[in-house]
PDB file of N, CA and C in Angstrom:
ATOM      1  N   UNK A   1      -2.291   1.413  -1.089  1.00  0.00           N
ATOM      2  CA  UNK A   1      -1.279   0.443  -1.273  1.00  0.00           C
ATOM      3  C   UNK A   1      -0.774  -0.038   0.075  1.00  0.00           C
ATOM      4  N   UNK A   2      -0.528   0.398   1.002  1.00  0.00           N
ATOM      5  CA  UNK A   2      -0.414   0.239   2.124  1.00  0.00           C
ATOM      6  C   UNK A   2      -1.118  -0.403   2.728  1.00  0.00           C
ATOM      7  N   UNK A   3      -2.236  -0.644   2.510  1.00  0.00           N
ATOM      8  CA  UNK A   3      -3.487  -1.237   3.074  1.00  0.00           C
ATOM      9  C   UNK A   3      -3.477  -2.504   3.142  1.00  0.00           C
ATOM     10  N   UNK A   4      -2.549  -2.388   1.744  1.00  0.00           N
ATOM     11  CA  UNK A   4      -2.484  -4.073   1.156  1.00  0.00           C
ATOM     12  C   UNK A   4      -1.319  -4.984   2.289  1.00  0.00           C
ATOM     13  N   UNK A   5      -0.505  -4.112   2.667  1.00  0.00           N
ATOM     14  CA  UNK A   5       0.348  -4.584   3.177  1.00  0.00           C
ATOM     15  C   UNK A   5       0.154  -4.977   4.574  1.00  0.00           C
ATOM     16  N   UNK A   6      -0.849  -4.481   5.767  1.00  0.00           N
ATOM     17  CA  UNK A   6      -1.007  -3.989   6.843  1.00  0.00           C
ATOM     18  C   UNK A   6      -1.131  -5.526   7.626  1.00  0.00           C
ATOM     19  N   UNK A   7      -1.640  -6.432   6.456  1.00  0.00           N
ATOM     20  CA  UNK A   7      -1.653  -7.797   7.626  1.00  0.00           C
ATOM     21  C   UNK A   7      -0.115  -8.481   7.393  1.00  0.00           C
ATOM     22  N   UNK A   8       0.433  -8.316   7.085  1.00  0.00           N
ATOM     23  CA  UNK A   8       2.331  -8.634   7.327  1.00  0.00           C
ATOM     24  C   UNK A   8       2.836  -8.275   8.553  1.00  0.00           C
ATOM     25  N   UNK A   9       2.407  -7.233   9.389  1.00  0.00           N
ATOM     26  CA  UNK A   9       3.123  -6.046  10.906  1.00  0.00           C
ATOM     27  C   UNK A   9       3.253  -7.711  11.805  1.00  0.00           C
ATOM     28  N   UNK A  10       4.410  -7.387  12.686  1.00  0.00           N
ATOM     29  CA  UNK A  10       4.822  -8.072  13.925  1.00  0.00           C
ATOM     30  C   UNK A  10       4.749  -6.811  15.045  1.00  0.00           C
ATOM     31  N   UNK A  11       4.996  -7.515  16.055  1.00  0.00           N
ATOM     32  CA  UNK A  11       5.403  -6.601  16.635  1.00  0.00           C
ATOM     33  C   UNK A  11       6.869  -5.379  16.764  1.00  0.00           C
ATOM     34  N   UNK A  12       7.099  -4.305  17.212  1.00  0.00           N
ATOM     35  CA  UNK A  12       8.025  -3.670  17.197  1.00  0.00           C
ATOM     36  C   UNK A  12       7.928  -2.406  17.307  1.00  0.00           C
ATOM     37  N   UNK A  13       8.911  -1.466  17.054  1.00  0.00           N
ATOM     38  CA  UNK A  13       8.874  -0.027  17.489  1.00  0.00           C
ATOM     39  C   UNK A  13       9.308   0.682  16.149  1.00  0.00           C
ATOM     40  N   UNK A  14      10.080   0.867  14.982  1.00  0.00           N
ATOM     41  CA  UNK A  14      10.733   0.873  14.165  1.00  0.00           C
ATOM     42  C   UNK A  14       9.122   1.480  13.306  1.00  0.00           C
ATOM     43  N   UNK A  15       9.376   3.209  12.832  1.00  0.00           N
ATOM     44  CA  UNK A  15       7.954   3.267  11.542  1.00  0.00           C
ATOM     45  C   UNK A  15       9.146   3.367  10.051  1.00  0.00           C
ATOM     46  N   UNK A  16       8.064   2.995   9.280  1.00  0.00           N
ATOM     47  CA  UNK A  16       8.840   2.692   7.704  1.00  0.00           C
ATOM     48  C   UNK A  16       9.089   4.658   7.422  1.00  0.00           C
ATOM     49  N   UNK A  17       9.803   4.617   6.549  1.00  0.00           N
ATOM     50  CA  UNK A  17       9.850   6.674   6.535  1.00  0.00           C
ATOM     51  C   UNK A  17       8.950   6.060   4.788  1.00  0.00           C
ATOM     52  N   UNK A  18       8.726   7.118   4.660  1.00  0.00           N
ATOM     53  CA  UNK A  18       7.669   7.405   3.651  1.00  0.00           C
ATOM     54  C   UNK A  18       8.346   7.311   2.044  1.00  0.00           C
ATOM     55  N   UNK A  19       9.950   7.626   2.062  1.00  0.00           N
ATOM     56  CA  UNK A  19      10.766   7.676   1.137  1.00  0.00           C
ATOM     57  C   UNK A  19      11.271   6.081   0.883  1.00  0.00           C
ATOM     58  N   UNK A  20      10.755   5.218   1.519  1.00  0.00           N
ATOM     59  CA  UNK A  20      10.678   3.663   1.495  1.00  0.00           C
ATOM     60  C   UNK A  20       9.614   3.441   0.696  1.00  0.00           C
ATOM     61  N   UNK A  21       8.853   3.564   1.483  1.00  0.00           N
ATOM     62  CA  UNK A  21       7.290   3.387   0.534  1.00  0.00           C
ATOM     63  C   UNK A  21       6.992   4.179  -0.485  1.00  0.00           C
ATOM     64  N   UNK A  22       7.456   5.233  -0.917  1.00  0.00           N
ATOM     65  CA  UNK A  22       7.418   5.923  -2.524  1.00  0.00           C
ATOM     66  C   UNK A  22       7.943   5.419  -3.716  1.00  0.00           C
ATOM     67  N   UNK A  23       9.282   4.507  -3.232  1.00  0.00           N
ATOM     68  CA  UNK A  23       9.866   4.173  -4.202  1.00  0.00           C
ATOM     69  C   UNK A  23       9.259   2.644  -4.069  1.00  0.00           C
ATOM     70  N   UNK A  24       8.835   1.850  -3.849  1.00  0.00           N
ATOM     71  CA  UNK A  24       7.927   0.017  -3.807  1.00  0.00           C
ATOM     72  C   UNK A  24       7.152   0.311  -4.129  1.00  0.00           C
ATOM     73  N   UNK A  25       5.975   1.724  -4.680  1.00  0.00           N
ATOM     74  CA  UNK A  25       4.703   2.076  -4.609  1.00  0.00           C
ATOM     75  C   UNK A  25       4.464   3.150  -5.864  1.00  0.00           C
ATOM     76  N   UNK A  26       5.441   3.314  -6.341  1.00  0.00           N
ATOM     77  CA  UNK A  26       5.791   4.170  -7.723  1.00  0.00           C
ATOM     78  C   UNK A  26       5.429   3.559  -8.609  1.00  0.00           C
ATOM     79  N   UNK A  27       5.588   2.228  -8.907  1.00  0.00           N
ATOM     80  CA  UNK A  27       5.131   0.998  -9.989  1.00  0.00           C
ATOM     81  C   UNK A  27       3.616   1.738 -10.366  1.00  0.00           C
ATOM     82  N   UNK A  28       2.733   1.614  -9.686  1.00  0.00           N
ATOM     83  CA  UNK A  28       1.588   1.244  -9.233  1.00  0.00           C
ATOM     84  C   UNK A  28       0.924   2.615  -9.691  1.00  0.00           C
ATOM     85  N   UNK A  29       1.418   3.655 -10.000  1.00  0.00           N
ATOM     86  CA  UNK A  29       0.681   4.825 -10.098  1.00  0.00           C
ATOM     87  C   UNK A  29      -0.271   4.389 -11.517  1.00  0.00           C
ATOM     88  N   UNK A  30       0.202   4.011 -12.619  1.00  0.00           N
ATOM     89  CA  UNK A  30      -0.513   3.610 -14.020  1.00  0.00           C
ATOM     90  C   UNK A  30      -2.157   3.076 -13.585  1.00  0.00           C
ATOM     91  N   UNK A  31      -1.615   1.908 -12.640  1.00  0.00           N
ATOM     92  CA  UNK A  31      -2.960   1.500 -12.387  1.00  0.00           C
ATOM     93  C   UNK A  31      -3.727   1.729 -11.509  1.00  0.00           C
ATOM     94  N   UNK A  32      -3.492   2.441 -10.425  1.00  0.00           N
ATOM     95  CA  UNK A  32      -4.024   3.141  -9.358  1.00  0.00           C
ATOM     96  C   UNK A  32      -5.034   4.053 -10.061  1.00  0.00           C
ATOM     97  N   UNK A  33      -4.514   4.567 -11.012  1.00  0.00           N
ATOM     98  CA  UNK A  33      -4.746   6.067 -11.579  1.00  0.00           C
ATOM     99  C   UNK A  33      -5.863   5.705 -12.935  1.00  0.00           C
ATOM    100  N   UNK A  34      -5.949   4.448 -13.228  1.00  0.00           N
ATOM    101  CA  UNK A  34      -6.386   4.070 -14.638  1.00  0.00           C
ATOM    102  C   UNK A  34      -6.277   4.179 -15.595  1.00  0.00           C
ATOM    103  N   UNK A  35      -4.943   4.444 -15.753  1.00  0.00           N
ATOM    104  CA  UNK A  35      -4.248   4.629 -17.013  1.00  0.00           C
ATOM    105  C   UNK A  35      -3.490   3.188 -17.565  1.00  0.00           C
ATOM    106  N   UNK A  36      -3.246   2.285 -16.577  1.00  0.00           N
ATOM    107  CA  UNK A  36      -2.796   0.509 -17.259  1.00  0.00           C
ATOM    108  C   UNK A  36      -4.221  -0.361 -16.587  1.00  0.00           C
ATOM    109  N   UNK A  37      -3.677  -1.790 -17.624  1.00  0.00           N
ATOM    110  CA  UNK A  37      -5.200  -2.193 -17.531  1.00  0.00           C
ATOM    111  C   UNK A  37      -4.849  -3.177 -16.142  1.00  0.00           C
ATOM    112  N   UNK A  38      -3.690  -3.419 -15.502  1.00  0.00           N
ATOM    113  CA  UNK A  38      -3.182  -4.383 -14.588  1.00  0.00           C
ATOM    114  C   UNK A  38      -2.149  -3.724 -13.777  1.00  0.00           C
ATOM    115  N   UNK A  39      -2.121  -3.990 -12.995  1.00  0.00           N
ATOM    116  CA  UNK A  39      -0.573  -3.419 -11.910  1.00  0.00           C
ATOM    117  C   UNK A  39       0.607  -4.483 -12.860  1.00  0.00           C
ATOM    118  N   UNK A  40       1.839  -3.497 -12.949  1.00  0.00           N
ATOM    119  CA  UNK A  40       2.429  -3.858 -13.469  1.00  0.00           C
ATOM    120  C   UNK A  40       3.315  -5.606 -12.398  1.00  0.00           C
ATOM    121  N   UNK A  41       4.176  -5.914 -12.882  1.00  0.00           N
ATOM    122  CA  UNK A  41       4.888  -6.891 -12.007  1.00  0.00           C
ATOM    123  C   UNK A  41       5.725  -6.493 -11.034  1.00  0.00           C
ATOM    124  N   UNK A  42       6.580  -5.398 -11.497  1.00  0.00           N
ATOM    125  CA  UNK A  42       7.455  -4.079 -10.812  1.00  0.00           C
ATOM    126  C   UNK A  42       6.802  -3.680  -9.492  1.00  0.00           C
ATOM    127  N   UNK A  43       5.498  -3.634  -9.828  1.00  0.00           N
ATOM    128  CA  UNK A  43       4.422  -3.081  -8.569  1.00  0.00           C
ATOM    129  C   UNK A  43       4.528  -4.425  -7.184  1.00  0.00           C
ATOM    130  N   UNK A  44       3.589  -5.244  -7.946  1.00  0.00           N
ATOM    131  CA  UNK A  44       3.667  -6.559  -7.037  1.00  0.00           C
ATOM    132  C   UNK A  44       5.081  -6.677  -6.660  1.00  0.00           C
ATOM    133  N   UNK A  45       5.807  -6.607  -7.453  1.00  0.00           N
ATOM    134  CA  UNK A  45       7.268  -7.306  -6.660  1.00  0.00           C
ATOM    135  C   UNK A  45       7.781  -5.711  -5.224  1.00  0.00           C
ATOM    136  N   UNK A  46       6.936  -5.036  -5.426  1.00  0.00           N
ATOM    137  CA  UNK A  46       7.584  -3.761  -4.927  1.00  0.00           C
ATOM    138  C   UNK A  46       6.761  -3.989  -3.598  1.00  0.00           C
ATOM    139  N   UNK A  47       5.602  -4.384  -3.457  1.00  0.00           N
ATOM    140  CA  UNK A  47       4.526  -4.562  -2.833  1.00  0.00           C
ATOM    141  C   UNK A  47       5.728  -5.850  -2.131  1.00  0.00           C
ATOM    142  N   UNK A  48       5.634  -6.643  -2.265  1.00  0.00           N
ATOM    143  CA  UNK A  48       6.351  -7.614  -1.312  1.00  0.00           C
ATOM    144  C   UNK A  48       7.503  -7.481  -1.012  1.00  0.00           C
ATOM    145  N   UNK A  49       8.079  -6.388  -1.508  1.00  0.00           N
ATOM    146  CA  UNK A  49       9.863  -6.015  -0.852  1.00  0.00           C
ATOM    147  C   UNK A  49       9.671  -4.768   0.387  1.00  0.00           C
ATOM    148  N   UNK A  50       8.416  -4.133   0.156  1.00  0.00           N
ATOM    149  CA  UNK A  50       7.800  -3.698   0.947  1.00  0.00           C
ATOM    150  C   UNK A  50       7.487  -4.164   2.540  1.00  0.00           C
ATOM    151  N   UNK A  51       6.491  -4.980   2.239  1.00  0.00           N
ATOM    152  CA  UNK A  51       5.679  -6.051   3.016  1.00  0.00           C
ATOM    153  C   UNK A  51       7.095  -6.763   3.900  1.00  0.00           C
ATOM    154  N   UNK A  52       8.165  -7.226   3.135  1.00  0.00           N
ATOM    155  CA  UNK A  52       9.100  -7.626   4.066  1.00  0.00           C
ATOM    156  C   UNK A  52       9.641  -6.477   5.091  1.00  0.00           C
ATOM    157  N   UNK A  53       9.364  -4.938   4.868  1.00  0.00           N
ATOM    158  CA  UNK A  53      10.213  -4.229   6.007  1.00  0.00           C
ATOM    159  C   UNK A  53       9.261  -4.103   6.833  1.00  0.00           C
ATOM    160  N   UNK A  54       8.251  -4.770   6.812  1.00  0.00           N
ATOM    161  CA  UNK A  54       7.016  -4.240   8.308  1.00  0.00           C
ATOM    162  C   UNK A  54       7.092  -5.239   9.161  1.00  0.00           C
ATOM    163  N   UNK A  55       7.027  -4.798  10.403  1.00  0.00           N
ATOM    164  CA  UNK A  55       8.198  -5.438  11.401  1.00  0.00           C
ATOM    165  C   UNK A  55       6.951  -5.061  13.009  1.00  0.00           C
ATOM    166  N   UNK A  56       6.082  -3.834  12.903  1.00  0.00           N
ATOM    167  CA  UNK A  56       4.855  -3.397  13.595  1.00  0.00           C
ATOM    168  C   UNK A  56       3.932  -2.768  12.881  1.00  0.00           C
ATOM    169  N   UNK A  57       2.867  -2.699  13.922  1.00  0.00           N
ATOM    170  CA  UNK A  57       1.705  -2.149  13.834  1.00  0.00           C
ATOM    171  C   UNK A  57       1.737  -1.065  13.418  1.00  0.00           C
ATOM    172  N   UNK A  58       2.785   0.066  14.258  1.00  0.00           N
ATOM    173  CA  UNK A  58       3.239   1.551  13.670  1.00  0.00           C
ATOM    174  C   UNK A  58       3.861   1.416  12.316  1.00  0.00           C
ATOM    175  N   UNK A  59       4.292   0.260  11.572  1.00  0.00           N
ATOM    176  CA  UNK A  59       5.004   0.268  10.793  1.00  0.00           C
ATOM    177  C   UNK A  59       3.999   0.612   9.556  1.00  0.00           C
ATOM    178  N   UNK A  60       2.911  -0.271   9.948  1.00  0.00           N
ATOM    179  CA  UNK A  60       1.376  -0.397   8.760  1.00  0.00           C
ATOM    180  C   UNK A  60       1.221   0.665   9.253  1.00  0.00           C
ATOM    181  N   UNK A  61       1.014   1.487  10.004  1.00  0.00           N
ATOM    182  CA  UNK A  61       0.761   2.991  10.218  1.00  0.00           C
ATOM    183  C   UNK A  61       1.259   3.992   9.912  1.00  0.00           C
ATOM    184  N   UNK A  62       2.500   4.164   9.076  1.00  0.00           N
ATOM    185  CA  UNK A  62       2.939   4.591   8.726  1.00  0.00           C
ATOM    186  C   UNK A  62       3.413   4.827   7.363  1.00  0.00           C
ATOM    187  N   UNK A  63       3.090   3.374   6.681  1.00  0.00           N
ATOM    188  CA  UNK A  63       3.015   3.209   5.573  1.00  0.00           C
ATOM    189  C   UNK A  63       1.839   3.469   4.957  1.00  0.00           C
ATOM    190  N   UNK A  64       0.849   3.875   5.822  1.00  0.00           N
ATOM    191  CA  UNK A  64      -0.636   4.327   5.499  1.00  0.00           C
ATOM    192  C   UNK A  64      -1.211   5.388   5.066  1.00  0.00           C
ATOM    193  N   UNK A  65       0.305   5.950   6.050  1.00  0.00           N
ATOM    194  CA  UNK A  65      -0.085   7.512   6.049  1.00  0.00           C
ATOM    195  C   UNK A  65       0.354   8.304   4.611  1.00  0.00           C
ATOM    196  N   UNK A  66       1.607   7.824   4.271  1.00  0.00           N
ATOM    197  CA  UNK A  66       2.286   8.020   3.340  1.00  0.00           C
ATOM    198  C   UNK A  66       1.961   7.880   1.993  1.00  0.00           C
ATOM    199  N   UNK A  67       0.930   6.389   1.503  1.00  0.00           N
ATOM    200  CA  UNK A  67       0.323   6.438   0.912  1.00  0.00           C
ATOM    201  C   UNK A  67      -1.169   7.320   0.296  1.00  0.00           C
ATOM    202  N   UNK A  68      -1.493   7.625   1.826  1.00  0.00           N
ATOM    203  CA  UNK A  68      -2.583   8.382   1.499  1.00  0.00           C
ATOM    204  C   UNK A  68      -2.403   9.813   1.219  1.00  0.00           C
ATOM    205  N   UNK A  69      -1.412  10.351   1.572  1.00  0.00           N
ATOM    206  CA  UNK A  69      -1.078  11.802   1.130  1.00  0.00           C
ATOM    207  C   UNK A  69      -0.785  11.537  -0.022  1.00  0.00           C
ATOM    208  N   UNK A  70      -0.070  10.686  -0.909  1.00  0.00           N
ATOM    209  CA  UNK A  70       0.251  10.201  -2.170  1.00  0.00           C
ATOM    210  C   UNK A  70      -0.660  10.116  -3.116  1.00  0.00           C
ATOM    211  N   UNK A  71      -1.522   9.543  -2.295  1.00  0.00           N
ATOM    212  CA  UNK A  71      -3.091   8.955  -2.837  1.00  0.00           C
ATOM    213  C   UNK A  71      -3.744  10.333  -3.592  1.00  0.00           C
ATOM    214  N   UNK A  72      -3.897  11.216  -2.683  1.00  0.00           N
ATOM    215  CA  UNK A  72      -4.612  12.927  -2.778  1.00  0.00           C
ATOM    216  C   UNK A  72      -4.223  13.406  -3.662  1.00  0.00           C
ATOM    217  N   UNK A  73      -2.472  13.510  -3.829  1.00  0.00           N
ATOM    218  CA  UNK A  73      -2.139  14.505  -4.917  1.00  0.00           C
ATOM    219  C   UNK A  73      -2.000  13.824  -6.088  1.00  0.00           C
ATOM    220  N   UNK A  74      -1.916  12.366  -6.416  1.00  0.00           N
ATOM    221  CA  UNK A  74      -1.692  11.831  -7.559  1.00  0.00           C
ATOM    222  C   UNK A  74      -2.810  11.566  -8.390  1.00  0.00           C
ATOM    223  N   UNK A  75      -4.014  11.700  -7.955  1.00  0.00           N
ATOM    224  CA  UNK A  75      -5.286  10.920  -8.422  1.00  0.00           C
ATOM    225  C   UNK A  75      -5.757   9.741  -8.536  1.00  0.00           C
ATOM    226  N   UNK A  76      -4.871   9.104  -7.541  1.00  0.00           N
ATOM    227  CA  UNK A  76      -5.225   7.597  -7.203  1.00  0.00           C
ATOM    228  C   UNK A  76      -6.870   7.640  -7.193  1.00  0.00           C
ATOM    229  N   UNK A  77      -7.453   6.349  -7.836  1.00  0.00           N
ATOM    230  CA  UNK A  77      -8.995   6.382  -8.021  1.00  0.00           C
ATOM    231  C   UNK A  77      -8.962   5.046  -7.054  1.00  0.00           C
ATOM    232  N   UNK A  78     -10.182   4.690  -6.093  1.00  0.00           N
ATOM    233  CA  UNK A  78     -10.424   4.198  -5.422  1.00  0.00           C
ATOM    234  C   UNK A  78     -10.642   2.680  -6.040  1.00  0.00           C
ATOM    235  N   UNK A  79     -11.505   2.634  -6.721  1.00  0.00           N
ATOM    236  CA  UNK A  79     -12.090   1.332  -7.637  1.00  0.00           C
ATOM    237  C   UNK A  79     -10.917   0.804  -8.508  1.00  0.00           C
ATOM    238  N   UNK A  80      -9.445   1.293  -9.062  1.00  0.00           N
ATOM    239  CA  UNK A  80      -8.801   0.628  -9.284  1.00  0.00           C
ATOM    240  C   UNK A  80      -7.736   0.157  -7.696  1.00  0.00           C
ATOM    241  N   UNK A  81      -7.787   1.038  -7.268  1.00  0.00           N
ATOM    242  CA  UNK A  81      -6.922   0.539  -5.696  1.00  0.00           C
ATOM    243  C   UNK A  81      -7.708  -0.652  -5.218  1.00  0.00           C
ATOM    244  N   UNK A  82      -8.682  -0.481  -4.953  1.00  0.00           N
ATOM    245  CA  UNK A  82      -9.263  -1.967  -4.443  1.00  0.00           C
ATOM    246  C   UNK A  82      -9.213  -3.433  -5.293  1.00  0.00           C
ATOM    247  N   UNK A  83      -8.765  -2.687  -6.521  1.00  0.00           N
ATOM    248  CA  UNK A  83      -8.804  -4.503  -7.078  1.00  0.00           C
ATOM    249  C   UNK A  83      -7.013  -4.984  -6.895  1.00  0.00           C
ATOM    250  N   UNK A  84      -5.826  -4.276  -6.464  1.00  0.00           N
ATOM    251  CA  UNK A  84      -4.843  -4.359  -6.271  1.00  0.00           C
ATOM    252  C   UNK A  84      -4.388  -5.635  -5.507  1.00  0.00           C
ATOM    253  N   UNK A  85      -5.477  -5.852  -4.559  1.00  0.00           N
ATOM    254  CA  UNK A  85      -4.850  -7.347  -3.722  1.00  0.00           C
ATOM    255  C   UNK A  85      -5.217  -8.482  -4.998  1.00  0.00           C
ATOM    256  N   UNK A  86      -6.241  -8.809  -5.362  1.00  0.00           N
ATOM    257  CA  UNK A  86      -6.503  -9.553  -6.424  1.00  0.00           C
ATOM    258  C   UNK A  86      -5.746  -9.692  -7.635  1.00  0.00           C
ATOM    259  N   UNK A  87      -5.719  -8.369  -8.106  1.00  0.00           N
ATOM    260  CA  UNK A  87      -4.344  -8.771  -9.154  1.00  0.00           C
ATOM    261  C   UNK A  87      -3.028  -8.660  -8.881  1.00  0.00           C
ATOM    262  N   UNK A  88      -2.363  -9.043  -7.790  1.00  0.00           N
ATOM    263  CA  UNK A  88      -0.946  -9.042  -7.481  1.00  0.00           C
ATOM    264  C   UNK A  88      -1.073 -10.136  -6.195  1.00  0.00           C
ATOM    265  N   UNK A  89      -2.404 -11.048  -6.373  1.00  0.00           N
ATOM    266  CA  UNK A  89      -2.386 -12.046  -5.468  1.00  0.00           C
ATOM    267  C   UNK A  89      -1.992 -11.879  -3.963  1.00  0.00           C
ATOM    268  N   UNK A  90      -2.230 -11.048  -3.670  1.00  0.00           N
ATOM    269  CA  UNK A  90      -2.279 -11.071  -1.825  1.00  0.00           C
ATOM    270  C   UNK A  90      -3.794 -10.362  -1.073  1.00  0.00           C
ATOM    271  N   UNK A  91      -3.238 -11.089   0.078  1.00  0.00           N
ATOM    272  CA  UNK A  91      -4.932 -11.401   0.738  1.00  0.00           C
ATOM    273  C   UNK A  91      -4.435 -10.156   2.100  1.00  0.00           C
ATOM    274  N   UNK A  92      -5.221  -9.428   2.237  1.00  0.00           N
ATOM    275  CA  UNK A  92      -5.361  -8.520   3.327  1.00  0.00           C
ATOM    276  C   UNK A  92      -6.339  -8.572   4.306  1.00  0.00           C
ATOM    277  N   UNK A  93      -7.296  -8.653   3.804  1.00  0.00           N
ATOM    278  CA  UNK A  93      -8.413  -9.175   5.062  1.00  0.00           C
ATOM    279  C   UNK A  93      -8.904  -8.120   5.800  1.00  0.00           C
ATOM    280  N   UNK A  94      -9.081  -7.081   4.473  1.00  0.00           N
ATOM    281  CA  UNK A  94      -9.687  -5.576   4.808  1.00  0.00           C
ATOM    282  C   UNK A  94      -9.833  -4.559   3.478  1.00  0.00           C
ATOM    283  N   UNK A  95     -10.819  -3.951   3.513  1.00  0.00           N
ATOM    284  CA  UNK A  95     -11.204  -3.193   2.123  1.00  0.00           C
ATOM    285  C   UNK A  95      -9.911  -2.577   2.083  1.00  0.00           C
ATOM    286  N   UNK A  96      -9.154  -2.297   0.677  1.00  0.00           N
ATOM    287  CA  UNK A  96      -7.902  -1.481   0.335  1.00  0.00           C
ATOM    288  C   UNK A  96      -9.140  -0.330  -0.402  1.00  0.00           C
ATOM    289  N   UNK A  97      -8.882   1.101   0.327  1.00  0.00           N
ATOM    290  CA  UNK A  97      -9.202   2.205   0.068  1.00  0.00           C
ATOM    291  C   UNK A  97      -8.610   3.340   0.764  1.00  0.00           C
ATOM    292  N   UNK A  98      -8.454   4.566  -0.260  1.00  0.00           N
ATOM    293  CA  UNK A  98      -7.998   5.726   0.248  1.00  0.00           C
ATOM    294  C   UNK A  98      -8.965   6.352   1.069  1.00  0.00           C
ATOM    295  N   UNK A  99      -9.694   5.648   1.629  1.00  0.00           N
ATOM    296  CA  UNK A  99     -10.633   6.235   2.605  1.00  0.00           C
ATOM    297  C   UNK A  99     -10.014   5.383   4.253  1.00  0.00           C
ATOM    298  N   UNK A 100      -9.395   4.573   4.142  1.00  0.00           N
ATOM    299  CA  UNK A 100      -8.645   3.701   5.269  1.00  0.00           C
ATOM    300  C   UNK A 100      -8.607   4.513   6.074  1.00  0.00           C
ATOM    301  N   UNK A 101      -8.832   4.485   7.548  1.00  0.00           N
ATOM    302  CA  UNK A 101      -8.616   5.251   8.635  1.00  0.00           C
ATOM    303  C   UNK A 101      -7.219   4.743   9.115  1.00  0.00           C
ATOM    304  N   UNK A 102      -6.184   4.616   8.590  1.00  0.00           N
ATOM    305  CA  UNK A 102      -4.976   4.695   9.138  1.00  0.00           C
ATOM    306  C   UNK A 102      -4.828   4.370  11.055  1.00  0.00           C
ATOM    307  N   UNK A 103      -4.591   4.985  11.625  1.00  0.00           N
ATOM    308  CA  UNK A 103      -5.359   5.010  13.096  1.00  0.00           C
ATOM    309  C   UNK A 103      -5.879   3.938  13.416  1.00  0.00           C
ATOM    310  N   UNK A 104      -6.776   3.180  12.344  1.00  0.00           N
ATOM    311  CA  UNK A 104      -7.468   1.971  13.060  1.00  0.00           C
ATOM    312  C   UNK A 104      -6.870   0.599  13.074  1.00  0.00           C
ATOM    313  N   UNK A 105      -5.644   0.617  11.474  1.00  0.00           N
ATOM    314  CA  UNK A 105      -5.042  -0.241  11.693  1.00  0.00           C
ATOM    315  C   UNK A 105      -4.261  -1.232  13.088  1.00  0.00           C
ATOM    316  N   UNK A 106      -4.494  -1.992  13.046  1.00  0.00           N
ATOM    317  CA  UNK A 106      -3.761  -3.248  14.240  1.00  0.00           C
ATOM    318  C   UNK A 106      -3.319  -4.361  13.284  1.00  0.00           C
TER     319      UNK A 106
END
């Protein structure tokens, strides 16, 4: 989920804490997980209230990280995470997967 967000960063110093991104990213477990057939609207709208606090590069880095420990213990499945930019209409301009090297983000 984070992934999705990573082309929004400006520059700055400021990382998101992880208890930001749990609660914009909670929506999203149904369909992450394959249990709904669509990300809910709750999700998308959470996804762009999100997307407005990233402010840097560390910021997508941080929101990366957070997700992906999330990712591990919840059973986020990969093949519904990747269709997430498509159905909540935003363009990232990079595979969304829990395989993301975090780190590489810019």
């Amino acid at each position: 989920m984070l992934f999705l967000l990573s082309f929004l960063a400006h520059s700055g110093e400021a990382a998101i804490p992880c208890t930001t991104v749990d609660a914009n990213a909670a929506a999203c477990l149904g369909f992450a997980t394959g249990k709904a057939a669509k990300p809910s609207s709750a999700f998308c709208d959470g996804l762009q209230q999100l997307a407005q606090t990233v402010k840097s590069v560390e910021d997508k880095k941080a929101i990366c990280r957070c997700l992906k420990v999330g990712a591990k213990s919840l059973g986020i499945q990969d093949r519904f995470l990747s269709r997430i930019p498509r159905a909540c209409n935003i363009k990232v301009g990079f595979p969304v997967s829990v395989n993301t090297n975090c780190e590489m983000i810019h």
